[in-house]
C-alpha atoms as a PDB file:
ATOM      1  CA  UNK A   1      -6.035  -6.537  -2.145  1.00  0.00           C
ATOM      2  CA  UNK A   2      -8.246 -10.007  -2.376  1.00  0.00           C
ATOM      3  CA  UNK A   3      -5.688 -11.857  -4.450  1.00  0.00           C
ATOM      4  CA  UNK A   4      -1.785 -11.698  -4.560  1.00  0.00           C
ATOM      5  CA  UNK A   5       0.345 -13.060  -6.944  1.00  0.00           C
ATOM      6  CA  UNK A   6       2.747 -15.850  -5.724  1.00  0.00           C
ATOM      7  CA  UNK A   7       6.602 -15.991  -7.159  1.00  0.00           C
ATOM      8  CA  UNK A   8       6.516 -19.022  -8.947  1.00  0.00           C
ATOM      9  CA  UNK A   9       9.631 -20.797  -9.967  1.00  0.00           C
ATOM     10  CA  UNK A  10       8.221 -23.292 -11.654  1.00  0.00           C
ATOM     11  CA  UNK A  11      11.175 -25.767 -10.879  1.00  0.00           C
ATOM     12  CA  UNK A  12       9.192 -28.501 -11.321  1.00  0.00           C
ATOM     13  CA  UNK A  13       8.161 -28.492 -15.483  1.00  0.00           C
ATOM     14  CA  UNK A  14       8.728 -31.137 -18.438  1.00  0.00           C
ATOM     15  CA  UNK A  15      10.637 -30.510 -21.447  1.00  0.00           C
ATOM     16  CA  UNK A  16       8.991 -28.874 -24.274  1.00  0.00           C
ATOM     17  CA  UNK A  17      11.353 -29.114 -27.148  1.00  0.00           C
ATOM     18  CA  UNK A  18       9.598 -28.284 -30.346  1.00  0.00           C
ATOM     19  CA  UNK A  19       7.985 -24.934 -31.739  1.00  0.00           C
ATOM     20  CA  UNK A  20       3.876 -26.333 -32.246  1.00  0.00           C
ATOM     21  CA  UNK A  21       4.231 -27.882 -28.285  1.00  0.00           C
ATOM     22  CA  UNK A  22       5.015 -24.932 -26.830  1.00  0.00           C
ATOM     23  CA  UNK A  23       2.271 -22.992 -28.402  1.00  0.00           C
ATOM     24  CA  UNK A  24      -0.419 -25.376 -27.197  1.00  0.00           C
ATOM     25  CA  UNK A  25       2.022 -24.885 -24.003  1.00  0.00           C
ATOM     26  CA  UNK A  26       0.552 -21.175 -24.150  1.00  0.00           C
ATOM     27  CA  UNK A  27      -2.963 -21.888 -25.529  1.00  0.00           C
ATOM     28  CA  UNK A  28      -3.407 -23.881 -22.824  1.00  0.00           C
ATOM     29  CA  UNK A  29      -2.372 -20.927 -20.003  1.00  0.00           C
ATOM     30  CA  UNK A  30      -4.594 -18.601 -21.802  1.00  0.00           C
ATOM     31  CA  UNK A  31      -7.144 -20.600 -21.993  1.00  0.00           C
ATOM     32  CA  UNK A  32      -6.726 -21.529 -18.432  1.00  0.00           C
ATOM     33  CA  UNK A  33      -6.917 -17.954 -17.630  1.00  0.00           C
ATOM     34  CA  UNK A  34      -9.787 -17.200 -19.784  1.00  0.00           C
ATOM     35  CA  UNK A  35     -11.944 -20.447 -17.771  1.00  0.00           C
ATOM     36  CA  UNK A  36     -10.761 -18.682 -14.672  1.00  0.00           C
ATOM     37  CA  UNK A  37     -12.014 -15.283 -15.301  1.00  0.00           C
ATOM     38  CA  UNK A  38     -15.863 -16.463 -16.990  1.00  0.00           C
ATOM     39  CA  UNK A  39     -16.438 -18.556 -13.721  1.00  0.00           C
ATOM     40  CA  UNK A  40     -15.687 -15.382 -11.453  1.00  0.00           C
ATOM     41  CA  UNK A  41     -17.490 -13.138 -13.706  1.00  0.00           C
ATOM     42  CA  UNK A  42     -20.464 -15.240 -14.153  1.00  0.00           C
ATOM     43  CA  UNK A  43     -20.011 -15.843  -9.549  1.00  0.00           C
ATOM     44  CA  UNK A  44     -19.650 -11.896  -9.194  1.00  0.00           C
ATOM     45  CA  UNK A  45     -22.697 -11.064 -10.987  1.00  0.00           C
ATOM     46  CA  UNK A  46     -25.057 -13.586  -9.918  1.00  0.00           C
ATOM     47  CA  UNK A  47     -24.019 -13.202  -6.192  1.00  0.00           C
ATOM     48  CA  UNK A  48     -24.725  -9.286  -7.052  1.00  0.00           C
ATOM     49  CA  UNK A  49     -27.684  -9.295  -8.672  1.00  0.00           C
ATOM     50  CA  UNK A  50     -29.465 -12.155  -6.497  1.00  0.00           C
ATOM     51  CA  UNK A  51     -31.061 -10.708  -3.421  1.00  0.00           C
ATOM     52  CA  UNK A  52     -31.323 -14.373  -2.136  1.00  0.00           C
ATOM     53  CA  UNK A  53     -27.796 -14.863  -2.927  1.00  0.00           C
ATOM     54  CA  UNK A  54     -26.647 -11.544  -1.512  1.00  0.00           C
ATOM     55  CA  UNK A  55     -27.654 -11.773   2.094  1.00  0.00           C
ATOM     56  CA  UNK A  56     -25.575 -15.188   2.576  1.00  0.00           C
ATOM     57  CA  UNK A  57     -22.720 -12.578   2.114  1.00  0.00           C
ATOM     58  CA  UNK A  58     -24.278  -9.450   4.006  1.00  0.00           C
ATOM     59  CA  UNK A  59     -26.846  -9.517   6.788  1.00  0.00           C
ATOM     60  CA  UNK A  60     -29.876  -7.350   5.518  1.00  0.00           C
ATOM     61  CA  UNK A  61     -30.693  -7.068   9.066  1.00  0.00           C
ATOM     62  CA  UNK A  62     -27.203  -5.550  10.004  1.00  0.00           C
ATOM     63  CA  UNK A  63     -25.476  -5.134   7.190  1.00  0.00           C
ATOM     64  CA  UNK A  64     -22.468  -6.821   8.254  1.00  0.00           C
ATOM     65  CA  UNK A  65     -20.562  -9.395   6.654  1.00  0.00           C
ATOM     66  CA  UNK A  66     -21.620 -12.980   7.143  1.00  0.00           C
ATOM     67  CA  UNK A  67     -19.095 -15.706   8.018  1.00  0.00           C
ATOM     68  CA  UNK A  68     -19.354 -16.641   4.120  1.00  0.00           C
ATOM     69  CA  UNK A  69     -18.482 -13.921   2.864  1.00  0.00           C
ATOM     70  CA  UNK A  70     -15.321 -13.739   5.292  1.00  0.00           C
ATOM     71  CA  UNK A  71     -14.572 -17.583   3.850  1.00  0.00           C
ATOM     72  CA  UNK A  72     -15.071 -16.312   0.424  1.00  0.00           C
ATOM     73  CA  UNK A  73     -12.648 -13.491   0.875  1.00  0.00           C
ATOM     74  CA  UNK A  74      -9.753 -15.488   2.372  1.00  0.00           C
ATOM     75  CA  UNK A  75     -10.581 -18.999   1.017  1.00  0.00           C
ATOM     76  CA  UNK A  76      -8.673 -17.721  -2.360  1.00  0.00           C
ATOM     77  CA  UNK A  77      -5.465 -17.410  -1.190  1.00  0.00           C
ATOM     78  CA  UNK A  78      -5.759 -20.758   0.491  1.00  0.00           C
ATOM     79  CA  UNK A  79      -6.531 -22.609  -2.746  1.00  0.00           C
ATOM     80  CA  UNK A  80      -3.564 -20.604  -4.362  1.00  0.00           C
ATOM     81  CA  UNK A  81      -0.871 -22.209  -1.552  1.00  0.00           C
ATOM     82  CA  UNK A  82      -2.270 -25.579  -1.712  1.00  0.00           C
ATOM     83  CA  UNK A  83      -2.268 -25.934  -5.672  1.00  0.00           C
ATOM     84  CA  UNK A  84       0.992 -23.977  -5.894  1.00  0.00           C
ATOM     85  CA  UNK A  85       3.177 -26.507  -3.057  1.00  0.00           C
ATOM     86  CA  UNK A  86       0.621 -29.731  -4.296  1.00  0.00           C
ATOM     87  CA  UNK A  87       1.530 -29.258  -8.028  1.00  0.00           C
ATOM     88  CA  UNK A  88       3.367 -32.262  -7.688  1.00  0.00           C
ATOM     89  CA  UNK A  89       1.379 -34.536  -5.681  1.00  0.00           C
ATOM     90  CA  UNK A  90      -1.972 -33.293  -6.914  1.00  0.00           C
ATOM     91  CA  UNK A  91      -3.466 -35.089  -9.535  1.00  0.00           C
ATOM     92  CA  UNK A  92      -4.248 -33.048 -12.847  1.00  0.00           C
ATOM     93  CA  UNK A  93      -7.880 -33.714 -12.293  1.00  0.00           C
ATOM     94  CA  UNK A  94      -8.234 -32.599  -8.632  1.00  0.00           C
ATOM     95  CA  UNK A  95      -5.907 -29.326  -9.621  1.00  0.00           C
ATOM     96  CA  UNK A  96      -8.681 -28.797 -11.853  1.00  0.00           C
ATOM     97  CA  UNK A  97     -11.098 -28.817  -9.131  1.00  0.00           C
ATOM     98  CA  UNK A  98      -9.373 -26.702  -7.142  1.00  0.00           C
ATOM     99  CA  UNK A  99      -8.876 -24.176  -9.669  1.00  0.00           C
ATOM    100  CA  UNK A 100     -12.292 -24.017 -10.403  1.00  0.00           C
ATOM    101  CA  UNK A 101     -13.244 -23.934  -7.297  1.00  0.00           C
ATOM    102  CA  UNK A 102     -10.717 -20.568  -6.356  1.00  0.00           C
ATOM    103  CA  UNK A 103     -12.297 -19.032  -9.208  1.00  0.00           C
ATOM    104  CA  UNK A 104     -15.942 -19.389  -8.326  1.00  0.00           C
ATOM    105  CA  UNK A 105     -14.839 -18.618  -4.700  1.00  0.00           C
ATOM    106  CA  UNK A 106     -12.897 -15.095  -6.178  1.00  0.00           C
ATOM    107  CA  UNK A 107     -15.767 -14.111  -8.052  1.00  0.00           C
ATOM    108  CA  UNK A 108     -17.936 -14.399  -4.832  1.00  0.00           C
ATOM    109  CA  UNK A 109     -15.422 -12.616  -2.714  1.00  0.00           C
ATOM    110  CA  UNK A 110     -15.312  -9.445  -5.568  1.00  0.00           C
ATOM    111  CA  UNK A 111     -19.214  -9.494  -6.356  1.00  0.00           C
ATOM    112  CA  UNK A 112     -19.295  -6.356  -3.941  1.00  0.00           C
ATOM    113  CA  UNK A 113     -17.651  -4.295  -6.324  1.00  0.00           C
ATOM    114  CA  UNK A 114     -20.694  -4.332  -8.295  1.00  0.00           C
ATOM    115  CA  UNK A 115     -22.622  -2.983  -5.629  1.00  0.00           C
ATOM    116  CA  UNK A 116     -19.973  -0.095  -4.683  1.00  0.00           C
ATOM    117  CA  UNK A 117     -18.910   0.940  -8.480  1.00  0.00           C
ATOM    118  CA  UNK A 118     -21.509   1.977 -11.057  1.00  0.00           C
ATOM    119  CA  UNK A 119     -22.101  -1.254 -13.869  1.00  0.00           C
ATOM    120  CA  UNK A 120     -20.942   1.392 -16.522  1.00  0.00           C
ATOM    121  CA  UNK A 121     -17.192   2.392 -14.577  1.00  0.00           C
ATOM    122  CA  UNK A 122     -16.417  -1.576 -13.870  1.00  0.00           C
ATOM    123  CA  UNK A 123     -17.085  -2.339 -17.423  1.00  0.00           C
ATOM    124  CA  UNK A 124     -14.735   0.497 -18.466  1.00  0.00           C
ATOM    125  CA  UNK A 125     -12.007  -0.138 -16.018  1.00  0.00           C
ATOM    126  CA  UNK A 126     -12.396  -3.955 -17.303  1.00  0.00           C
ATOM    127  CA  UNK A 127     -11.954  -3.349 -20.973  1.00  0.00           C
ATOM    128  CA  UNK A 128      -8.949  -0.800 -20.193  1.00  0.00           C
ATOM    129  CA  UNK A 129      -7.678  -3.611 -17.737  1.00  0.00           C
ATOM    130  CA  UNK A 130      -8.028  -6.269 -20.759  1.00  0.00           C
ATOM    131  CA  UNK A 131      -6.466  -3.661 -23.378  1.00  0.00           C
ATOM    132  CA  UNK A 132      -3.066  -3.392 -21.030  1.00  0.00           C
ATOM    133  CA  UNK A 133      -3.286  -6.657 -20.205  1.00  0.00           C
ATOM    134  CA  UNK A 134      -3.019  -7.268 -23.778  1.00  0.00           C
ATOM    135  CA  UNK A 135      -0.660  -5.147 -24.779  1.00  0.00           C
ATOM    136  CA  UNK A 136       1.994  -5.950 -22.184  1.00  0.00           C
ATOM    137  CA  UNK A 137       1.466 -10.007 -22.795  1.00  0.00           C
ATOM    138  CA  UNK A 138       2.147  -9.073 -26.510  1.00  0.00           C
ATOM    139  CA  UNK A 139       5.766  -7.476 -25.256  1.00  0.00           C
ATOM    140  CA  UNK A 140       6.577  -9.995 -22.769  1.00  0.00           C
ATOM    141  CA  UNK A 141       5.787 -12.877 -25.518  1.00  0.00           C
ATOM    142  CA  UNK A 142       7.895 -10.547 -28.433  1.00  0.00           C
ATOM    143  CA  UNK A 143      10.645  -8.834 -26.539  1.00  0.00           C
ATOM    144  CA  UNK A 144      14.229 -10.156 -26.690  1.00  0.00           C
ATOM    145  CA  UNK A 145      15.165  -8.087 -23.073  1.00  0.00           C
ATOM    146  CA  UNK A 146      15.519 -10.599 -20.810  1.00  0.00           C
ATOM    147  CA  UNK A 147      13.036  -9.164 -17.882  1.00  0.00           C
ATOM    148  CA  UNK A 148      14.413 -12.055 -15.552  1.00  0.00           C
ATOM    149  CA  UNK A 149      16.250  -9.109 -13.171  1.00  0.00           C
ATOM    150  CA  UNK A 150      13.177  -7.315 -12.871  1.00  0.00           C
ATOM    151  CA  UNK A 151      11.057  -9.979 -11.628  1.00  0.00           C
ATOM    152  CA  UNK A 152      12.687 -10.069  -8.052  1.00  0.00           C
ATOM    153  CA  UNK A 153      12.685  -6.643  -8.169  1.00  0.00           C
ATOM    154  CA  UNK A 154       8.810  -6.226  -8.666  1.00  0.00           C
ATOM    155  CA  UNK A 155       8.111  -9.326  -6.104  1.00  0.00           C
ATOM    156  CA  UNK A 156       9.923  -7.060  -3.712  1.00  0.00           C
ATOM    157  CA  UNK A 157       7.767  -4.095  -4.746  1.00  0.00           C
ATOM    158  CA  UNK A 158       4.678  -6.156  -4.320  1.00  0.00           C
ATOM    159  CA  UNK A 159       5.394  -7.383  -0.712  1.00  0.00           C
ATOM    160  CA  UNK A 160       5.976  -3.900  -0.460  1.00  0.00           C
ATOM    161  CA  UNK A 161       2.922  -2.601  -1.348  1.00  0.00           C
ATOM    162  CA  UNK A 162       1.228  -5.172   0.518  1.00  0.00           C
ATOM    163  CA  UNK A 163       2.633  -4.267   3.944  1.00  0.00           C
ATOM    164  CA  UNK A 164       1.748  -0.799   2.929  1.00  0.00           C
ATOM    165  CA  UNK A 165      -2.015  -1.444   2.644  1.00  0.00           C
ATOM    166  CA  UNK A 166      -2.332  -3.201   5.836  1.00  0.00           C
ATOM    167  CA  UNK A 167      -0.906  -0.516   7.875  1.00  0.00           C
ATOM    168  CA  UNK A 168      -2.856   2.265   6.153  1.00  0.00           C
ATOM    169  CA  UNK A 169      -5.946   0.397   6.290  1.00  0.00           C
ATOM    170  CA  UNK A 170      -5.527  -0.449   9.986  1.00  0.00           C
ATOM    171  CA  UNK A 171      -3.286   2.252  11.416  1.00  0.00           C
ATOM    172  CA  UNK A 172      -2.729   5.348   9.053  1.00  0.00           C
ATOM    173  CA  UNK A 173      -6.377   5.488   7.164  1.00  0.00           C
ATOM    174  CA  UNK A 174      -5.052   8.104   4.373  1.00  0.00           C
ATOM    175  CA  UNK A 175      -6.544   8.201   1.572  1.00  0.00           C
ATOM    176  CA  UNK A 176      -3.084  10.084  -0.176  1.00  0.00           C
ATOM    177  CA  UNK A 177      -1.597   6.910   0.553  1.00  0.00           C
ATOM    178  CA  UNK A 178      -4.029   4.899  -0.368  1.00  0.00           C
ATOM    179  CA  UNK A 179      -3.996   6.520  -4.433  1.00  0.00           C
ATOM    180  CA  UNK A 180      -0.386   6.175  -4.429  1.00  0.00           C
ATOM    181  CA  UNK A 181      -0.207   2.360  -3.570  1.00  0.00           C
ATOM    182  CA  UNK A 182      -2.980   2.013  -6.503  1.00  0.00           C
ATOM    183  CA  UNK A 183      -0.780   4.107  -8.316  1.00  0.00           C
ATOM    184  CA  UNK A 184       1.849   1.179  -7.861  1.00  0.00           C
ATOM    185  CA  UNK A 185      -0.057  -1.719  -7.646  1.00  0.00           C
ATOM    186  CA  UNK A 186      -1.017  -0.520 -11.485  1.00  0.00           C
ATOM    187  CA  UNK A 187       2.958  -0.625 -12.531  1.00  0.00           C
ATOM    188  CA  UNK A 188       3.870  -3.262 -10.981  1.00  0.00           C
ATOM    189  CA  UNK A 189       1.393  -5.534 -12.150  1.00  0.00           C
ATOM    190  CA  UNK A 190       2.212  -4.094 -15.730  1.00  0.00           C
ATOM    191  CA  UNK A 191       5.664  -5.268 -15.217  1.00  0.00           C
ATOM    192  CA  UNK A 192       4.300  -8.814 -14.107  1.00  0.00           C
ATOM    193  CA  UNK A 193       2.671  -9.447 -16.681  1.00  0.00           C
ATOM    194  CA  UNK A 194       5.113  -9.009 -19.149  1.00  0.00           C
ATOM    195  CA  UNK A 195       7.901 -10.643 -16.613  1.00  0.00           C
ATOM    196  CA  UNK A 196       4.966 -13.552 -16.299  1.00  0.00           C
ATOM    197  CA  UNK A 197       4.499 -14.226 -20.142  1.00  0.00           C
ATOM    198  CA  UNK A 198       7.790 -14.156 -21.060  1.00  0.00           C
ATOM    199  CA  UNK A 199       8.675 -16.685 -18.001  1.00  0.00           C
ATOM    200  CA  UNK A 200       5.905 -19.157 -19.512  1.00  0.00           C
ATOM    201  CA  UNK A 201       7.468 -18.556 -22.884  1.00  0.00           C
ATOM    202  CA  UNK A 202      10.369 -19.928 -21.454  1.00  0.00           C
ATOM    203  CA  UNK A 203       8.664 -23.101 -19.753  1.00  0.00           C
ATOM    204  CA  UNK A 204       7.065 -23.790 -22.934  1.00  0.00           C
ATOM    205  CA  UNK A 205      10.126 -23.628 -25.382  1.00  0.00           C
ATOM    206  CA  UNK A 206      11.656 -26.059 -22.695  1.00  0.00           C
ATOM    207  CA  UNK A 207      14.039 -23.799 -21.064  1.00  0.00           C
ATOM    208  CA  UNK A 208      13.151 -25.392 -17.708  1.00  0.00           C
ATOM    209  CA  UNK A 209      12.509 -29.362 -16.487  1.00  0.00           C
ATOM    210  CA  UNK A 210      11.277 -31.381 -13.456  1.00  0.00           C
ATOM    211  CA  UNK A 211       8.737 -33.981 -13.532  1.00  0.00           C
ATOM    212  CA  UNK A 212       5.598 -32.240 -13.170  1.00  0.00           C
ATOM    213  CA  UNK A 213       3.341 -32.499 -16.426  1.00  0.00           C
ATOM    214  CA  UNK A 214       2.938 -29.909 -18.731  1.00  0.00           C
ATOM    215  CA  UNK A 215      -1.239 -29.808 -18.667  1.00  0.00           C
ATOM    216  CA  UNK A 216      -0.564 -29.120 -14.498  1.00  0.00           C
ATOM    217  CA  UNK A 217       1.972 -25.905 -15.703  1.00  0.00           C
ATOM    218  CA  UNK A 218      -0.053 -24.652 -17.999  1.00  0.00           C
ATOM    219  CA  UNK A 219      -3.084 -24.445 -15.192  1.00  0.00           C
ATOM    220  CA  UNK A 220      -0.794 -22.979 -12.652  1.00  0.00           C
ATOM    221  CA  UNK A 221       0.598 -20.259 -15.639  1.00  0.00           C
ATOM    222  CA  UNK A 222      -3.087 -19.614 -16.026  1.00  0.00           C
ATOM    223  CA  UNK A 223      -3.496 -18.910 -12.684  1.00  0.00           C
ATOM    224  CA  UNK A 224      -0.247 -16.746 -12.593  1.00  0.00           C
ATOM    225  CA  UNK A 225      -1.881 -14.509 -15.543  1.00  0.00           C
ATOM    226  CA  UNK A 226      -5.437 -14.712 -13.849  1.00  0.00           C
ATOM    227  CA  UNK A 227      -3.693 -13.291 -10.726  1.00  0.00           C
ATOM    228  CA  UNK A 228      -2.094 -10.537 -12.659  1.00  0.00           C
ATOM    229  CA  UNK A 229      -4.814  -9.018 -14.414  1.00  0.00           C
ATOM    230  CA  UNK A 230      -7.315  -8.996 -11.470  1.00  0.00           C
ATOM    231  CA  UNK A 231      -4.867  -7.049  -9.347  1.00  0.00           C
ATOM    232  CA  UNK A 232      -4.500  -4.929 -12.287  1.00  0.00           C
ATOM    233  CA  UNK A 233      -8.147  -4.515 -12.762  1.00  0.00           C
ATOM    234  CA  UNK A 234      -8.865  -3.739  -8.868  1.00  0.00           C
ATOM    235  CA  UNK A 235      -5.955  -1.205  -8.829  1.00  0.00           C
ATOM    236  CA  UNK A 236      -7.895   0.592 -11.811  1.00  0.00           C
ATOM    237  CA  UNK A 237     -10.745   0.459 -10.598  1.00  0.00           C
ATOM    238  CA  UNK A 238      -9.706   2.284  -7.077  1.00  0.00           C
ATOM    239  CA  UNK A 239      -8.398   5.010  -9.683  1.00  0.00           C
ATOM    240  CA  UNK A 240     -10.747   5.399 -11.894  1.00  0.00           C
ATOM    241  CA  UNK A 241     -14.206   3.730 -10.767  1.00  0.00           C
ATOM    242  CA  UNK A 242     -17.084   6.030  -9.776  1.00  0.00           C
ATOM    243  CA  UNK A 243     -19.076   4.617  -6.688  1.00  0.00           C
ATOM    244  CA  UNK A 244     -22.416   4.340  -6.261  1.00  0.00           C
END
């Protein structure tokens, strides 16, 4: 799984105390999330449909990996520790940068997929991904259940699933287990995204304080959502994509 999706607290956020604030409070996430995901789109498919481009990722003498495309694949989670524990000390600007630059550096690290799934089943498993996206943002933005008990829970289920990959990947190699930990990765990032949207909903009606700015928390809640659908889109797509 290229990205994984970091439990933030968010103990460090500024009052929001009045109804128009903290929807420009969640413009601004989506709209954060929306910048995120055009930049690794726009990476993806030029990286896959350059030829030039292309071989500074895979050798088209060996058709191995270059060191690039290694840094591209791991440089992601980098930039998501240092914004997420420099929130405070990074300036708003330079977060910016950073987020940027994890975005163009995701959309590198996933522009494979295009070459491995038909253009027609990564579309499809992209809309679907966007329509449950959707649909479970809605519920986590309308519903009164506090989901707060279920967010450790599915944190749990993610580490889970993540030490679960690595050993079938480098030990078991079954593909049985391998559907049934895309089978989870799909609920559980359901779950987060609700659990996520109704957590910013909080931060923006000014359930939570600290001293770091609002424009900074609603980048890092647009990374949080970016995070969540991606997972949820690669999960589909190991179900339901047709390879080349």
């Amino acid at each position: 799984m290229e990205n994984q999706n970091p439990d933030y607290t968010y103990q460090n956020v500024v009052q929001i105390e009045d109804a128009d604030q903290s929807r420009k409070f969640i413009a601004g996430v989506f709209s954060w999330m929306f910048v995120a995901l055009g930049i690794s789109s726009i990476a993806a498919y030029l990286f896959a449909s350059t030829p030039s481009l292309l071989q500074l990722l895979v050798d088209p003498a060996t058709g191995q990996a270059t060191i690039l495309y290694w840094v591209a694949m791991f440089s992601p989670f980098a930039f998501v520790l240092i914004m997420s524990f420099g929130v405070n000390r990074i300036s708003y600007l330079g977060l910016s940068l950073l987020y940027i630059a994890y975005s163009a550096a995701t959309g590198i690290s996933l522009s494979l997929i295009l070459l491995i799934y038909t253009a027609s089943s990564v579309s499809g498993v992209f809309l679907t991904s966007a329509f449950v996206f959707g649909i479970m943002a809605v519920a986590g933005y309308t519903t009164k259940t506090d989901l707060t008990k279920f967010g450790a829970l599915l944190i749990m289920l993610l580490i889970g699933i993540l030490v679960a990959t690595v050993i079938n990947r480098w030990f078991l190699h079954s593909s049985g287990m391998e559907t049934l930990i895309s089978y989870l990765g799909v609920a559980i990032f359901v779950g987060l995204t609700a659990y996520d949207v109704q957590k910013l909903k909080r931060i923006g009606a000014g359930l939570e304080y600290g001293d770091a700015s609002a424009k900074k928390m609603a980048l890092m809640g647009g990374l949080t959502l970016y995070l969540d659908f991606v997972n949820l889109f690669l999960f589909l797509l190991r179900i339901f994509g047709r390879r080349r």
